[in-house]
Protein backbone atom coordinates (compact mmCIF):
# COMPACT_ATOMS: atom_id res chain seq x y z
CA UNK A 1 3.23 -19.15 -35.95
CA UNK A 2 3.53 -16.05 -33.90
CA UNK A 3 3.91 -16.73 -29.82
CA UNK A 4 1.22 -15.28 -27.43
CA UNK A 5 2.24 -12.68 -25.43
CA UNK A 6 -0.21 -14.95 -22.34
CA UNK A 7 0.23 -18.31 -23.39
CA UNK A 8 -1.38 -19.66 -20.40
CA UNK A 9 -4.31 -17.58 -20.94
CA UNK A 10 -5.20 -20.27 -23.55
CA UNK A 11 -6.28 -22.95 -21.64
CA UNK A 12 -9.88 -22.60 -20.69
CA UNK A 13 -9.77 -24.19 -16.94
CA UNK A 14 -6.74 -21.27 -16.48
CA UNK A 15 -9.06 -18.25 -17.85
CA UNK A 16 -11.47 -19.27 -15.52
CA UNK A 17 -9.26 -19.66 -12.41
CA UNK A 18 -7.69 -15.61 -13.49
CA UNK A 19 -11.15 -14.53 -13.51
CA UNK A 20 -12.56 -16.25 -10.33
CA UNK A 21 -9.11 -15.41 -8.14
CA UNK A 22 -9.12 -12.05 -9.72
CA UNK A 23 -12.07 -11.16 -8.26
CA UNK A 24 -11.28 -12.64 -4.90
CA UNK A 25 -7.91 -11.16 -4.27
CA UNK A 26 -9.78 -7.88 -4.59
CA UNK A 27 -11.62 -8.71 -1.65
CA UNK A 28 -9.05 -10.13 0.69
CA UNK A 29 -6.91 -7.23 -0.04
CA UNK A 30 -9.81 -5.05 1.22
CA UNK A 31 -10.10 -7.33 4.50
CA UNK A 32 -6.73 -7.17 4.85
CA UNK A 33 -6.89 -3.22 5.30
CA UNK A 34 -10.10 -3.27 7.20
CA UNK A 35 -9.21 -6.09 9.64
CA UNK A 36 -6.21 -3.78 10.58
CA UNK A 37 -7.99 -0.49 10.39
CA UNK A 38 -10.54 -2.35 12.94
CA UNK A 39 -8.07 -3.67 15.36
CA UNK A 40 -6.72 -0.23 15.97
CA UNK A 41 -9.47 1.32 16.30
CA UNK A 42 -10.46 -1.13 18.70
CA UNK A 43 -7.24 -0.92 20.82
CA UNK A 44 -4.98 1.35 20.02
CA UNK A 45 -2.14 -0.99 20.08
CA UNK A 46 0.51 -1.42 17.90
CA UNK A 47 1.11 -4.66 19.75
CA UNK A 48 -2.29 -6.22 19.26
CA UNK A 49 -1.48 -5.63 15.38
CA UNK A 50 1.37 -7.99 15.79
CA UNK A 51 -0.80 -10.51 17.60
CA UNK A 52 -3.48 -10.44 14.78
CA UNK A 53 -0.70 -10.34 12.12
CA UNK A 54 1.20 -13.17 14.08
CA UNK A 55 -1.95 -15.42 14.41
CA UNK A 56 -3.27 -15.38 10.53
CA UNK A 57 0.56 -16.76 9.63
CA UNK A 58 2.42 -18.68 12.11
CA UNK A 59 -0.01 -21.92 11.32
CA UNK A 60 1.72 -21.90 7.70
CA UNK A 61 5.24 -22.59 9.43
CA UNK A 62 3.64 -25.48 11.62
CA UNK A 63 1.31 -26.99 9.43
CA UNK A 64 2.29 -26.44 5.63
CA UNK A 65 4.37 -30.05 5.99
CA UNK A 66 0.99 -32.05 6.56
CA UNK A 67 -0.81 -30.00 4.21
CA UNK A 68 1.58 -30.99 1.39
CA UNK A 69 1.12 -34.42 2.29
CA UNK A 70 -2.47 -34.32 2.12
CA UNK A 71 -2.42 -32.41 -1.08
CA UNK A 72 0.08 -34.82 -2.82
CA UNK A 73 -2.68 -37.49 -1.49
CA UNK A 74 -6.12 -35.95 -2.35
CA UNK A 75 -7.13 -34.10 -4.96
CA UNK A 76 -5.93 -30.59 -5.34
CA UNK A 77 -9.12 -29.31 -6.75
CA UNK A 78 -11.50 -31.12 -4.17
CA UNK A 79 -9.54 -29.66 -1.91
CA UNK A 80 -9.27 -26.11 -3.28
CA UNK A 81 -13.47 -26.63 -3.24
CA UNK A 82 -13.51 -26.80 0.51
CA UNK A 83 -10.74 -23.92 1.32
CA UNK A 84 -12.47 -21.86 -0.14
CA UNK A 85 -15.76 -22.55 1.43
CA UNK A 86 -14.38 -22.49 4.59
CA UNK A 87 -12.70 -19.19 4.07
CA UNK A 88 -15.85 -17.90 2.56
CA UNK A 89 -17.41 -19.10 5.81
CA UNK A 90 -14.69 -17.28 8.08
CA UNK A 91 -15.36 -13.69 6.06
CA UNK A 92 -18.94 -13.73 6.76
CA UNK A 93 -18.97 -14.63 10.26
CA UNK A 94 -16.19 -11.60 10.39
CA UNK A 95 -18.90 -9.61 8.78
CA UNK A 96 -21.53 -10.49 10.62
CA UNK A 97 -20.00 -9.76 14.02
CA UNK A 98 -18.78 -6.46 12.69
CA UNK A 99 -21.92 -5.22 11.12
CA UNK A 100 -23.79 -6.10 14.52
CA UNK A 101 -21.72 -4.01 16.41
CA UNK A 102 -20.50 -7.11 19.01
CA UNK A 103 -16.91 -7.93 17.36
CA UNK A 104 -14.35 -7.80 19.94
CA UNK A 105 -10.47 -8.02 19.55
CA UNK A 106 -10.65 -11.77 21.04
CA UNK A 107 -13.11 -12.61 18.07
CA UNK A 108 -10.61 -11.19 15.25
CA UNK A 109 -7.49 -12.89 16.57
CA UNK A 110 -9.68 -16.29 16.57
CA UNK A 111 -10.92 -15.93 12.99
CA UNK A 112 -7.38 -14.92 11.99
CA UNK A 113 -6.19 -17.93 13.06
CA UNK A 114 -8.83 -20.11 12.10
CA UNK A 115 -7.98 -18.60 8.57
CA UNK A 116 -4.33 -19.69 9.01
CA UNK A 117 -5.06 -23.03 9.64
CA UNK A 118 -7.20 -22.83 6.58
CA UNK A 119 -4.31 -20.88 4.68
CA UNK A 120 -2.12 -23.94 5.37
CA UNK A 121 -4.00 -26.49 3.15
CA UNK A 122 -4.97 -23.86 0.33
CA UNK A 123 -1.47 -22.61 -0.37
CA UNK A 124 -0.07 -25.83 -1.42
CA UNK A 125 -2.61 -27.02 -2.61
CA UNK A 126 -3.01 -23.88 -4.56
CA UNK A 127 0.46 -24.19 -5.46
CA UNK A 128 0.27 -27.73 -6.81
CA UNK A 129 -2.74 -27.14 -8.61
CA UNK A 130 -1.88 -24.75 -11.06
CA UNK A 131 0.38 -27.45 -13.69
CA UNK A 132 -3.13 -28.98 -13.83
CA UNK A 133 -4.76 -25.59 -15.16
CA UNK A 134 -2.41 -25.30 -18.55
CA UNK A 135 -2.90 -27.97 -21.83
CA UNK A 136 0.93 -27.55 -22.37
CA UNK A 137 3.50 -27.91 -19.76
CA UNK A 138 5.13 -25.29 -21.78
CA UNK A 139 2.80 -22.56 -20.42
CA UNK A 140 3.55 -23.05 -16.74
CA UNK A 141 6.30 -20.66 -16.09
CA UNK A 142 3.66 -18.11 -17.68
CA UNK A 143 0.80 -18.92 -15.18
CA UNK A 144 2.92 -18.37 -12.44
CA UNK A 145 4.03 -15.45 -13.18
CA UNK A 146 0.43 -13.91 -14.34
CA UNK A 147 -0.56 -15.40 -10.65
CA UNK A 148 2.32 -13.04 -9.41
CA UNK A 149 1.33 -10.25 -12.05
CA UNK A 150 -3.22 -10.50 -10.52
CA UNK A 151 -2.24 -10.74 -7.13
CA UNK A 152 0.00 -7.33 -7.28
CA UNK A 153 -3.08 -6.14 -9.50
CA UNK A 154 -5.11 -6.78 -6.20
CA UNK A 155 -2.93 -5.22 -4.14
CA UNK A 156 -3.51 -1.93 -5.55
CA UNK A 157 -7.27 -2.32 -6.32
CA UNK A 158 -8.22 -4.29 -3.13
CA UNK A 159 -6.47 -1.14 -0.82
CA UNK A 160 -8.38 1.54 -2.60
CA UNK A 161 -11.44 0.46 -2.41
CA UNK A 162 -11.35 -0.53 1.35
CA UNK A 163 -10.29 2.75 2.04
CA UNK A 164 -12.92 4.50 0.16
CA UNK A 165 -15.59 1.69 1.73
CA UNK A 166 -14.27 1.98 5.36
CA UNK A 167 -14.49 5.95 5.53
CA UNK A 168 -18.08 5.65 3.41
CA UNK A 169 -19.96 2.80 5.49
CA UNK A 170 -17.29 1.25 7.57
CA UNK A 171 -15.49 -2.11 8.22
CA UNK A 172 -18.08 -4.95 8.08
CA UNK A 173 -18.94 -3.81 4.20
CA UNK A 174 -14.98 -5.08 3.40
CA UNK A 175 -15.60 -8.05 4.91
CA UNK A 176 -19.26 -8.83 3.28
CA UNK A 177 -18.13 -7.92 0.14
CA UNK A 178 -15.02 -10.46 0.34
CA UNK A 179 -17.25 -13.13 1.54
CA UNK A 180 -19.10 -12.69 -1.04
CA UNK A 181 -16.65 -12.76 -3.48
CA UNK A 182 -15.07 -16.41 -2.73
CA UNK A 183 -18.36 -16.90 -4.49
CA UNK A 184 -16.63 -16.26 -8.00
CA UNK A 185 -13.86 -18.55 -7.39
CA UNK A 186 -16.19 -21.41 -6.48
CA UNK A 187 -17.96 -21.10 -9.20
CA UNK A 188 -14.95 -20.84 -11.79
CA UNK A 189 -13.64 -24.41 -9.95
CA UNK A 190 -17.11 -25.87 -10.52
CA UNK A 191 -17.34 -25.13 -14.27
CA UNK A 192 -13.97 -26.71 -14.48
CA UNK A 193 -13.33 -29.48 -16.56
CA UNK A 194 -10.92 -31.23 -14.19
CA UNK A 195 -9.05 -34.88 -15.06
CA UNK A 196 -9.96 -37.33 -12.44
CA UNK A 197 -7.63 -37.66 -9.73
CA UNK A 198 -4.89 -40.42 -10.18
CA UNK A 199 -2.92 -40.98 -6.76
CA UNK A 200 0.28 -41.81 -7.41
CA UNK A 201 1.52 -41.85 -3.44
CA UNK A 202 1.69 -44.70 -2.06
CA UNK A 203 -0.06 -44.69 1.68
CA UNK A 204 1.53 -44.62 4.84
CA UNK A 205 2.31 -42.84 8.41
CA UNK A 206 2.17 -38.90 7.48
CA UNK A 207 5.21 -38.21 9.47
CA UNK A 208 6.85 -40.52 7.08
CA UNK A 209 5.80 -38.55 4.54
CA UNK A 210 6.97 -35.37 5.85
CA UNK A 211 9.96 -36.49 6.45
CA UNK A 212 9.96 -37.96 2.98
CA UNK A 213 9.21 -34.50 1.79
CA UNK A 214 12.01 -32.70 4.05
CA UNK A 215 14.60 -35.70 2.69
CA UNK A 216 13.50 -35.02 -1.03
CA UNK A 217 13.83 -31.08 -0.72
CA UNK A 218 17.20 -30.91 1.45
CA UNK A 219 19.21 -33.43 -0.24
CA UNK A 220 19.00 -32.03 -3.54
CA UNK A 221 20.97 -28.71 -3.21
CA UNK A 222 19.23 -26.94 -6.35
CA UNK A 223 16.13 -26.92 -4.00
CA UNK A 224 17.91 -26.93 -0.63
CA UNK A 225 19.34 -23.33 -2.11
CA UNK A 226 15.99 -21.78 -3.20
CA UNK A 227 14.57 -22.88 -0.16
CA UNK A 228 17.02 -21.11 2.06
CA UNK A 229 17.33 -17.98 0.35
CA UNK A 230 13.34 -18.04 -0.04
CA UNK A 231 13.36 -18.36 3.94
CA UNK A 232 16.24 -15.82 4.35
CA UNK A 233 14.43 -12.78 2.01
CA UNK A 234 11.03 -13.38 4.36
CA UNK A 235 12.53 -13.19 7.41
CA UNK A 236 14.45 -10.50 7.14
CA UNK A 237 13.57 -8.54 3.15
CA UNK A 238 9.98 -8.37 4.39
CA UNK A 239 10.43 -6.69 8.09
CA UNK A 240 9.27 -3.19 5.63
CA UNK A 241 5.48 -4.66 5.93
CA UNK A 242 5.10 -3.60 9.86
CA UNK A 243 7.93 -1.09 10.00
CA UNK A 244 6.89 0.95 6.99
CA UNK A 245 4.05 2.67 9.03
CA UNK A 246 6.69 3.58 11.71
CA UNK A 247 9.08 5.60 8.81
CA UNK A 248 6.25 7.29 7.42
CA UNK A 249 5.04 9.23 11.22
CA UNK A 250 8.45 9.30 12.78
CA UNK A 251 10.96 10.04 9.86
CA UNK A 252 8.87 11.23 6.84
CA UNK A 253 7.13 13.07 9.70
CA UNK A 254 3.62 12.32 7.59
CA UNK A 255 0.36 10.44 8.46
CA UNK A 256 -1.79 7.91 7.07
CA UNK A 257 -1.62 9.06 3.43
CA UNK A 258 1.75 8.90 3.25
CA UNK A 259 1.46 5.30 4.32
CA UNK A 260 -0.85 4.78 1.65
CA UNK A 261 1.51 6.01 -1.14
CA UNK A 262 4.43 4.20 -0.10
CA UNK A 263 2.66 1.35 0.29
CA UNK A 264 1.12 1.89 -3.59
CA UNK A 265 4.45 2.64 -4.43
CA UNK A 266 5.73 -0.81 -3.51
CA UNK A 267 2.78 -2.32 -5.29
CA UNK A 268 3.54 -0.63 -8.23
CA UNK A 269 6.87 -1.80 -8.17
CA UNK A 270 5.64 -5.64 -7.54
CA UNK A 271 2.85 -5.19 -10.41
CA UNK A 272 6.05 -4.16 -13.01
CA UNK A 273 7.83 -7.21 -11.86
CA UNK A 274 5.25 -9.29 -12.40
CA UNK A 275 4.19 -8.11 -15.77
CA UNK A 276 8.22 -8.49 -16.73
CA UNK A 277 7.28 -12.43 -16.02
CA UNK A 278 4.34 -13.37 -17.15
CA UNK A 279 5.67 -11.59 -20.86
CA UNK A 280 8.84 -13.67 -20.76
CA UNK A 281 8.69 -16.13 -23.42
CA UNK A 282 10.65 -18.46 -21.68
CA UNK A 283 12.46 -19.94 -18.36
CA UNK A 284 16.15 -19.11 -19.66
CA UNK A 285 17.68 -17.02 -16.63
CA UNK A 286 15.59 -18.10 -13.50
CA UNK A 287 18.34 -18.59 -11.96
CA UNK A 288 20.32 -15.53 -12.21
CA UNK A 289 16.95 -13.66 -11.98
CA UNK A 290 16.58 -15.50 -7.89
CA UNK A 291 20.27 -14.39 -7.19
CA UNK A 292 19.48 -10.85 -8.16
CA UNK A 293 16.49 -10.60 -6.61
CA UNK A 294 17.38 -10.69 -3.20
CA UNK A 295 19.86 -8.19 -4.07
CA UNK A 296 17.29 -5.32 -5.62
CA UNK A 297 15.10 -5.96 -2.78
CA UNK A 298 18.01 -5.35 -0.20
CA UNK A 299 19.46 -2.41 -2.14
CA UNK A 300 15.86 -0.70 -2.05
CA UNK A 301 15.60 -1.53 1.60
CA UNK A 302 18.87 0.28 2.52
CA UNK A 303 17.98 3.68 0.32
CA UNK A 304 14.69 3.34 1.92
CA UNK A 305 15.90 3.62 5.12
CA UNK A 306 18.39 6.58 4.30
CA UNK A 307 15.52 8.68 3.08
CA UNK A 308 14.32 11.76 4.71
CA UNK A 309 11.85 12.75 1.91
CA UNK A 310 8.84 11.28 0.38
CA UNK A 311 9.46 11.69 -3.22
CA UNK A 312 13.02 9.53 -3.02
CA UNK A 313 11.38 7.25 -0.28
CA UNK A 314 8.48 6.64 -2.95
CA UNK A 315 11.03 5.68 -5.79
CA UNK A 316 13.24 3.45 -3.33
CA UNK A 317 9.67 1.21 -2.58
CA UNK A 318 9.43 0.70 -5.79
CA UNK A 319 12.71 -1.34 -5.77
CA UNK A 320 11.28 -2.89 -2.60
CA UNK A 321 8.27 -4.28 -3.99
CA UNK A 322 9.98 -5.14 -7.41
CA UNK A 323 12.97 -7.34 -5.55
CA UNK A 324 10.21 -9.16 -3.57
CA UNK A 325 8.15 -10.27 -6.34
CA UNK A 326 10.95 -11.27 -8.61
CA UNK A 327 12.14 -13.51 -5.61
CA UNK A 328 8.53 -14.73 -4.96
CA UNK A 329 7.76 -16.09 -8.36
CA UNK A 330 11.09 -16.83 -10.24
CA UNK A 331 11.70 -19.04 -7.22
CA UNK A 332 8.11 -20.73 -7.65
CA UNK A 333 8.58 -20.96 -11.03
CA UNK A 334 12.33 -23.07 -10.62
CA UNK A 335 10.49 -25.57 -7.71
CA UNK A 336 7.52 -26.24 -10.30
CA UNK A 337 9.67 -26.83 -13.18
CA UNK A 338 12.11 -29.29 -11.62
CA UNK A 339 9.57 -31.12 -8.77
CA UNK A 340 8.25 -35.01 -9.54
CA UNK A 341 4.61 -34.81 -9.72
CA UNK A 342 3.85 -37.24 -6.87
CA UNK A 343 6.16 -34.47 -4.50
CA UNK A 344 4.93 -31.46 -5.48
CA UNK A 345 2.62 -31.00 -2.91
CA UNK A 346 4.98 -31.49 -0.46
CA UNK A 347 7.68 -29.59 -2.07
CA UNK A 348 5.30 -26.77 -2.35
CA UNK A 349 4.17 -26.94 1.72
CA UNK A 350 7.88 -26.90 2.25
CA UNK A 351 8.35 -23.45 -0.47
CA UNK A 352 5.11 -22.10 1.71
CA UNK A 353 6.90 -22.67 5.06
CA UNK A 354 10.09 -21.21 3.82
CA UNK A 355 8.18 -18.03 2.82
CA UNK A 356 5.09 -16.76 4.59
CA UNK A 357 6.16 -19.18 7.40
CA UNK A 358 9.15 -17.38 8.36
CA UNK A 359 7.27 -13.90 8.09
CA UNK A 360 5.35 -14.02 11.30
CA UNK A 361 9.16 -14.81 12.88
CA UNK A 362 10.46 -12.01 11.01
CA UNK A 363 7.97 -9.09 12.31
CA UNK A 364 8.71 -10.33 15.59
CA UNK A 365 12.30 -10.00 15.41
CA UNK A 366 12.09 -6.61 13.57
CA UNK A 367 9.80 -5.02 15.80
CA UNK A 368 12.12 -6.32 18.70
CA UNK A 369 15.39 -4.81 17.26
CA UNK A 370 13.64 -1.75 16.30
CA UNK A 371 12.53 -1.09 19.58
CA UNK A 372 16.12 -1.36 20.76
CA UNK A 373 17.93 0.33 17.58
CA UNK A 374 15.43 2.27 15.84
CA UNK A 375 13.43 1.51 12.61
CA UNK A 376 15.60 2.69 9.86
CA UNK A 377 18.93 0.96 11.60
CA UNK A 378 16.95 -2.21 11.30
CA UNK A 379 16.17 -1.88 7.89
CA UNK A 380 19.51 -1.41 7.15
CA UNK A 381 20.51 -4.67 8.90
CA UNK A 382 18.18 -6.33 6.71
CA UNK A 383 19.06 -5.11 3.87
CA UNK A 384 22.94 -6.02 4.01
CA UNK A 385 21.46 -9.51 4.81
CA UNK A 386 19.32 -9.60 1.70
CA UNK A 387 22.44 -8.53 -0.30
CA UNK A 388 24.51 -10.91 1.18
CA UNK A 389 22.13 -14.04 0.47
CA UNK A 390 22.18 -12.65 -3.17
CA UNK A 391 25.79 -12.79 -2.87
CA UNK A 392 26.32 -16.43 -1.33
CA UNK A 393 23.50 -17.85 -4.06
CA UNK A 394 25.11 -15.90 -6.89
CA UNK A 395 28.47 -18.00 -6.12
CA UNK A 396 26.38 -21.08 -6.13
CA UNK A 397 24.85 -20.94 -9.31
CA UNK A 398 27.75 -22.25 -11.46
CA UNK A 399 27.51 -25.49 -9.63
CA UNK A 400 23.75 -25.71 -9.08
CA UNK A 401 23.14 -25.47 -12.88
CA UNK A 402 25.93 -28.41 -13.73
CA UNK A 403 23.88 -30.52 -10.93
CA UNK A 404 20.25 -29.71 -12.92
CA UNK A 405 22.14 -30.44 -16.73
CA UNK A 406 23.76 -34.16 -15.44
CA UNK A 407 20.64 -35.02 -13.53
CA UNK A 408 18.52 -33.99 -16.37
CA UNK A 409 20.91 -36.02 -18.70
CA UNK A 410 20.87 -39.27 -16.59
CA UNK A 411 16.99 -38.85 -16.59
CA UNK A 412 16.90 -38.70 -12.92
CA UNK A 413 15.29 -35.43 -13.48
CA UNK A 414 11.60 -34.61 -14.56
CA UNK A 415 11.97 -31.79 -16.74
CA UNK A 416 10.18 -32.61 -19.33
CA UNK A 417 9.99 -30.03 -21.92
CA UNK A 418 11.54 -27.09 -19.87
CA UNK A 419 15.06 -29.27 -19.62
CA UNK A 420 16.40 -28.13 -22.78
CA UNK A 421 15.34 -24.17 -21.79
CA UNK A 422 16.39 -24.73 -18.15
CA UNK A 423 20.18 -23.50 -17.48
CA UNK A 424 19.08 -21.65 -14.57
């Protein structure tokens, strides 16, 4: 029988989950643009944009922990229910304030962070929910990576048309429209045909469980690794986000369009990536394909920085956003494979910390050295340390993947039907 080029695309809860986030990655792509469109025009302060940028993220490095505990102890779908409610709830107030005319900076820094504490449940549980979505455990590696593959898809769409809506009929019409638009993901959860929810966690003190979680992740160095790169790329690999607008005035010498394109270009490069994974046919490789990763990404960062024209700066995002998103989702793709079900919550909170926890930290420290040593001469530093972490894991890998074979021959291992496909 011939394979499907989407095999996850056959289970029914999955093509309803594509087609509800689909829709709603459009719109929090356009918020995303509007929210920082509106906060400059408001102050004209690049600092301010750090604030709000700070605010929406730094409650996934605090919080993510306890989330995965409560994830791993209610169910993920119940849960994913009230997220997005809530976040629904947090657009439209942002829309309503806007459209009125009364929003003030104050108001978009609380919303931001109200959506950050919200972010902090939904991601793991997000996260943990998706093995639940596929009939055959074969198919999981697949629905990550088409995940990776819509949300890059977003990230091209979403842009464009807050741009076009923001010079039409301004700012609050992004946010309406992506309030609005939660709509289709609640209603693809509710015509789910979900298993009921079997707790398998025993009860107890939540910091125990934490800690549990931290104990379970660290002492296992397969995970510890992936972990520790993962937190290594976002800290430093994803500095670009809020230092790419300072290349394009001051070196490229160009304005907000050439902002746009370079920031399309990196999407472009992401959406490839992501289409490379969600047509693999199987998980052979993940592990050489996180140890090169981190290694594209830094390479594109340091030709990126070299550039003094638009066309080569173009081509060099393109390895920028490809490295990210092959270190994003081959890396999520390893930690869902090899995680115990009753952990995978928490392992997940822990995967969400590592990454978008450590990228509020990260713009902090690269605005801070590029202040001091310039924009390019920081991107530079980052991408030697992306190279090197590619290096360091690359060394690793023999002995990681004779850890996963005798742990997965002892049984000590939940593989299940990716162990005889998984040599890293």
């Amino acid at each position: 029988m011939k394979k499907s080029l989407l095999p996850a695309l056959r289970s029914r809860n999955y093509q309803l989950f594509f087609a509800g986030q689909g829709i709603s990655l459009i719109g929090t792509w356009m918020t995303q643009l509007a929210t920082i469109w509106l906060v400059y025009d408001l102050t004209k302060s690049p600092l301010m944009l750090g604030v709000v940028g700070f605010s929406s993220q730094i409650p996934n490095f605090f919080l993510a922990p306890f989330g995965g505990v409560f994830v791993d102890r209610f169910s993920r779908y119940r849960t994913l229910i009230g997220t997005q409610i809530l976040a629904m709830i947090q657009s439209l107030t942002l829309a309503a304030l806007a459209l009125t005319g009364v929003i003030e900076v104050w108001h978009i820094i609380a919303l931001s962070l109200l959506q950050g504490f919200i972010n902090a449940l939904d991601a793991p549980a997000r996260q943990a929910f998706v093995p639940e979505l596929v009939e055959r455990r074969e198919d999981l590696a697949n629905a990550i990576a088409i995940n990776s593959t819509m949300v890059n898809g977003a990230r091209l769409i979403g842009p464009a048309i807050g741009g076009l809506l923001i010079a039409g009929v301004g700012t609050g019409y992004c946010f309406l429209i992506d309030g609005l638009s939660y709509v289709a993901v609640i209603a693809a959860l509710l015509a789910m045909k979900v298993k009921p929810w079997k707790n398998s966690v025993t009860e107890g003190n939540p910091l125990q469980k934490v800690k549990e979680g931290f104990v379970y992740a660290f002492s296992f160095s397969p995970i510890r690794s992936v972990l520790l790169l993962s937190a290594l790329v976002s800290l430093m690999g994803l500095q670009n986000t809020i230092l790419v607008p300072v290349i394009a005035e001051e070196v490229l010498k160009g304005g907000a369009e050439s902002l746009g394109f370079l920031m399309a270009a990196s999407g472009v490069g992401a959406l490839t990536g992501g289409i490379y994974l969600a047509t693999r046919q199987t998980i052979l490789g993940i592990g050489k394909l996180i140890a090169l990763a981190p290694a594209i990404l830094g390479t594109g960062l340091i030709a990126f920085s070299l550039s003094r024209f638009l066309p080569l700066s173009l081509f060099t995002m393109l390895f920028v956003g490809l490295g990210t998103i092959l270190q994003i989702a081959a890396s999520n793709t390893f930690l869902q494979t090899i995680v115990e079900d009753d952990k995978r919550g928490r392992l997940m909170s822990l995967y969400t910390m590592s990454f978008l926890g450590m990228i509020p930290v990260g713009n902090l420290l690269g605005g801070l050295l590029a202040s001091h040593i310039g924009a390019p001469n920081t991107l530079i530093i980052d991408g030697i340390a992306c190279i090197l972490g590619s290096i360091i894991f690359s060394r690793q890998l023999p002995a990681l993947r004779k850890i996963i074979q005798f742990m997965s021959k002892r049984g000590l291992l939940r593989l299940k039907k990716f162990k005889t496909n998984n040599r890293s």
